[in-house]
C-alpha atoms as a PDB file:
ATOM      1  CA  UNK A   1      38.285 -21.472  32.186  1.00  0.00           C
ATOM      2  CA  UNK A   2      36.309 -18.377  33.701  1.00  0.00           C
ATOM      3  CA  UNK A   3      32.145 -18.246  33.111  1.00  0.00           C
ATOM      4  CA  UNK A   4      32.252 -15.620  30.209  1.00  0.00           C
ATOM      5  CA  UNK A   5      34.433 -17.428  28.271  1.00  0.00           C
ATOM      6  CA  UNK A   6      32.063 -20.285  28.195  1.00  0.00           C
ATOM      7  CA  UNK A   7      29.724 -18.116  27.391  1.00  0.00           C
ATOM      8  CA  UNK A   8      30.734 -16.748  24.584  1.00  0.00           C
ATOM      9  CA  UNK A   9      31.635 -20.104  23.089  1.00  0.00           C
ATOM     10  CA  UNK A  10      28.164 -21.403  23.319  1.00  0.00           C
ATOM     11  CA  UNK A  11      26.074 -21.289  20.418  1.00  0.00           C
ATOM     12  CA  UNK A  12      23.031 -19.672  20.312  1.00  0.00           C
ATOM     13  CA  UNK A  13      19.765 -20.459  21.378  1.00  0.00           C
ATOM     14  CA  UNK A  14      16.908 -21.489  19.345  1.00  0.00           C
ATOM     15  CA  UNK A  15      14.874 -18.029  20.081  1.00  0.00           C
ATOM     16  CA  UNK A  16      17.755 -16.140  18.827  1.00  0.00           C
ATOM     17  CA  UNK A  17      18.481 -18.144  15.816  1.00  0.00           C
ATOM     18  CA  UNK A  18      14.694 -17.887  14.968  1.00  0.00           C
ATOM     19  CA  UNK A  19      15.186 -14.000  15.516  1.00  0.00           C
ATOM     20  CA  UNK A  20      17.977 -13.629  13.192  1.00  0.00           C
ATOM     21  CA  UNK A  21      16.639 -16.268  10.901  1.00  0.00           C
ATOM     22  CA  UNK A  22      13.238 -14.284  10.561  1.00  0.00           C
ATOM     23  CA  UNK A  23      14.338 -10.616  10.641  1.00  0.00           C
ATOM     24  CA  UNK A  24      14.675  -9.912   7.463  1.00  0.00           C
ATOM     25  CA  UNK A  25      11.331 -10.909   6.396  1.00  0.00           C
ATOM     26  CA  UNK A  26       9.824  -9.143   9.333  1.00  0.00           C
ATOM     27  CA  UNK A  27      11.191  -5.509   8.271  1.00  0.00           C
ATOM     28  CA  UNK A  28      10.946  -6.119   4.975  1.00  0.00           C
ATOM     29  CA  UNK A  29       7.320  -6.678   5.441  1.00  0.00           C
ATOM     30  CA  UNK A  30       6.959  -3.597   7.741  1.00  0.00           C
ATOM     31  CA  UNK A  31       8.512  -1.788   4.756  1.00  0.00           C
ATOM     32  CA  UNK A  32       5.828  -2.965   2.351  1.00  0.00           C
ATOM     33  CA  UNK A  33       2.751  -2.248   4.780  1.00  0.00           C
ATOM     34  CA  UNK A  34       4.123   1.406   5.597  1.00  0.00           C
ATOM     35  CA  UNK A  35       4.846   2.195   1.795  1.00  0.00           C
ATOM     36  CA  UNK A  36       0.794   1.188   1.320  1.00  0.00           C
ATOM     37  CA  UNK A  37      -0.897   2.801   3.555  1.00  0.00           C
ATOM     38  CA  UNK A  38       1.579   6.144   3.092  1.00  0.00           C
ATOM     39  CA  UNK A  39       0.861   5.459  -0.740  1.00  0.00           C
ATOM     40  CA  UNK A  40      -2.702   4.739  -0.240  1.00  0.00           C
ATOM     41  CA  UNK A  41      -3.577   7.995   2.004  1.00  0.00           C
ATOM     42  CA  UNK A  42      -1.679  10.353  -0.130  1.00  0.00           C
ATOM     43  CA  UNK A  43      -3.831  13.192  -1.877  1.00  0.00           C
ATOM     44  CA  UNK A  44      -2.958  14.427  -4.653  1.00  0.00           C
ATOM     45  CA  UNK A  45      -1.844  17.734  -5.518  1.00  0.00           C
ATOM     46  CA  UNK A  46      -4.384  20.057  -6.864  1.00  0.00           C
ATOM     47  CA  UNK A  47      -2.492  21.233 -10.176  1.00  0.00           C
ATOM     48  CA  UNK A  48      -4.553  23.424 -12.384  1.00  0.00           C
ATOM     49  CA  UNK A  49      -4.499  27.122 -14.222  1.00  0.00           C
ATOM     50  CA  UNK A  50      -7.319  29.615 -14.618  1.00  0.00           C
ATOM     51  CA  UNK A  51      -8.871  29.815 -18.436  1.00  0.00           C
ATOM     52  CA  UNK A  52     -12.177  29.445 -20.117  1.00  0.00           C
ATOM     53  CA  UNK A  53     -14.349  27.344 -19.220  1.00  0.00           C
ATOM     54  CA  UNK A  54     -14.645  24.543 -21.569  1.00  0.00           C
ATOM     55  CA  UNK A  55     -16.915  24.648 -24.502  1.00  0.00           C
ATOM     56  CA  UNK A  56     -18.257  21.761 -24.092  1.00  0.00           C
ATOM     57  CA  UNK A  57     -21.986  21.040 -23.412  1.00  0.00           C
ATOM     58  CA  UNK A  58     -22.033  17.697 -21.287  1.00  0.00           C
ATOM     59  CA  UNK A  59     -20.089  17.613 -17.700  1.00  0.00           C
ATOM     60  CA  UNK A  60     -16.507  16.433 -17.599  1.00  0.00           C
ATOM     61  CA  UNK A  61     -15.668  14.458 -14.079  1.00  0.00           C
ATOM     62  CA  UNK A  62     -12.288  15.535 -12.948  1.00  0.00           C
ATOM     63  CA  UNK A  63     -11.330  11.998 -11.792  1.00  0.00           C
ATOM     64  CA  UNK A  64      -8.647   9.224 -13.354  1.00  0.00           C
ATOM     65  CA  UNK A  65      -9.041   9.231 -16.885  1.00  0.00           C
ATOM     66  CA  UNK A  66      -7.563  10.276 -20.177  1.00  0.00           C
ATOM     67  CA  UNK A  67      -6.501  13.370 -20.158  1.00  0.00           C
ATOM     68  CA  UNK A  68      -6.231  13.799 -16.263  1.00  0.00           C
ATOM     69  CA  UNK A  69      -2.748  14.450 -14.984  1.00  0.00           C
ATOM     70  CA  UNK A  70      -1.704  12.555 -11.757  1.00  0.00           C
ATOM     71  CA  UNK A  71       0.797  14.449  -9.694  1.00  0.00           C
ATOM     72  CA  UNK A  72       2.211  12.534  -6.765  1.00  0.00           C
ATOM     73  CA  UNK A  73       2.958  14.218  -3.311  1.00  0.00           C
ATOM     74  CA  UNK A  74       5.890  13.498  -1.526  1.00  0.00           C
ATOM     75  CA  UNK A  75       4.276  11.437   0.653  1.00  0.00           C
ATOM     76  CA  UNK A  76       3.387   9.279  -2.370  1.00  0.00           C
ATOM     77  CA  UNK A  77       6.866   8.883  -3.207  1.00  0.00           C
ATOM     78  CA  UNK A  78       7.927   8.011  -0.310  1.00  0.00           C
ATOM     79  CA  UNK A  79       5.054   5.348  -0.148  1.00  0.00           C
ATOM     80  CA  UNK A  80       6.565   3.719  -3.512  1.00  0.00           C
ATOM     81  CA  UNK A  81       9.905   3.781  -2.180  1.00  0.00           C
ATOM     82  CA  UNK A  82       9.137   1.800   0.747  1.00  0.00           C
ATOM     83  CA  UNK A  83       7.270  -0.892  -1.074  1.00  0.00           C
ATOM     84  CA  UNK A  84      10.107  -1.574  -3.377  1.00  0.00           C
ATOM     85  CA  UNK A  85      12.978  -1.233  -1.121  1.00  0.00           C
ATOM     86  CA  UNK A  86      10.394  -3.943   0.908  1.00  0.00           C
ATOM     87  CA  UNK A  87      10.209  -6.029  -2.115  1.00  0.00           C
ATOM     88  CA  UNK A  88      13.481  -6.258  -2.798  1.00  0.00           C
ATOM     89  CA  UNK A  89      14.450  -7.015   0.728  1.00  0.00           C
ATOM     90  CA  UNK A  90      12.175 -10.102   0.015  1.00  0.00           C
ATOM     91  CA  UNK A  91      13.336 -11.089  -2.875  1.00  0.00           C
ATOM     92  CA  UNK A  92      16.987 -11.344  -1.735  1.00  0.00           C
ATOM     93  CA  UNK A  93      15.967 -12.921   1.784  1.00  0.00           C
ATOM     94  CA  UNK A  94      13.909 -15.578  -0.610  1.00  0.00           C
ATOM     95  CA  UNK A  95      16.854 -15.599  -2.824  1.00  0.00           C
ATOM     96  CA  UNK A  96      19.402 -16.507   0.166  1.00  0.00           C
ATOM     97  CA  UNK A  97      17.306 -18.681   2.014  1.00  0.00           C
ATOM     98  CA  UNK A  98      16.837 -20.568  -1.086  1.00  0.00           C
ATOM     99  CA  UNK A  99      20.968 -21.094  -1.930  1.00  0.00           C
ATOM    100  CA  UNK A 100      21.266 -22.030   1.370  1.00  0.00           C
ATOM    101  CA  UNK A 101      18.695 -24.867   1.882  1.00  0.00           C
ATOM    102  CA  UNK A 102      20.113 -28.283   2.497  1.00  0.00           C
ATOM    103  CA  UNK A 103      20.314 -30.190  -0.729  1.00  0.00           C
ATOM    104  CA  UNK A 104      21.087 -27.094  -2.662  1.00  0.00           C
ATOM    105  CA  UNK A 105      22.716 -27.114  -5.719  1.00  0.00           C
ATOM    106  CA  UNK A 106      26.262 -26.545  -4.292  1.00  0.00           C
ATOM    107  CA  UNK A 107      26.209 -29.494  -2.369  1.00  0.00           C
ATOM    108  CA  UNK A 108      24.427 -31.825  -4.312  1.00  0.00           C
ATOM    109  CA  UNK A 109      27.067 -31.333  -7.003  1.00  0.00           C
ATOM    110  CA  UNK A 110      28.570 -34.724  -8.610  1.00  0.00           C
ATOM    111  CA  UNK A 111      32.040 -34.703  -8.164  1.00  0.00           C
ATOM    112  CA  UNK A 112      33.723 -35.634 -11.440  1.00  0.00           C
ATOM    113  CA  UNK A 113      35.456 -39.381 -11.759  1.00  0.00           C
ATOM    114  CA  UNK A 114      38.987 -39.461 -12.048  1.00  0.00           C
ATOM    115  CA  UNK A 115      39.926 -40.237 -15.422  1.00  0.00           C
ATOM    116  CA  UNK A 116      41.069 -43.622 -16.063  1.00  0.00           C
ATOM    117  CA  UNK A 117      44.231 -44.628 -18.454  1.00  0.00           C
END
């Protein structure tokens, strides 16, 4: 048999199962940290129409609160995106890992007698 066909029967090493085992997780998590800080940096759009001023005597703040209309930038979308395209990257990784754990449901399963007459 020639060298590179040994090669390419071997199985992989450790570091590279580790590496496939763990990437996933990895850019899923890169996901969720980019979406936050693009989400968290984001202004917001200044959205507003001239008018009269308010008759009101006391000062309003023009912060979060009832009444106050949140418009979110593009860069704000694309902030939420990433965190749930992260999260549900997650969830199936978790969701795979966990179906194919030793001792899993599929192979723990009793196998039915045969019936008797």
């Amino acid at each position: 048999m020639s060298e590179t066909a040994d090669a390419s029967n071997r199985r992989p090493g450790r570091a590279a199962r580790i590496l496939r085992a763990s990437a996933l997780p990895l850019v899923a998590g890169v996901l969720v940290l980019t979406g936050a800080v693009l989400a968290a940096t984001g202004t917001t759009e200044s959205f507003g129409w001239f008018s009269y001023a308010p008759l009101q005597e006391g000062t309003r703040a023009t912060g979060m609160g009832p009444g106050s209309l949140l418009v979110l930038t593009s860069r704000m979308q694309l902030g939420y995106l990433l965190i749930g395209t992260g999260l549900v990257a997650a969830a199936f990784w978790g969701g795979f890992r966990l179906g194919r754990r030793p001792g899993s449901a599929r192979s723990t399963r009793r196998q039915d007698p045969a019936p008797q007459d």
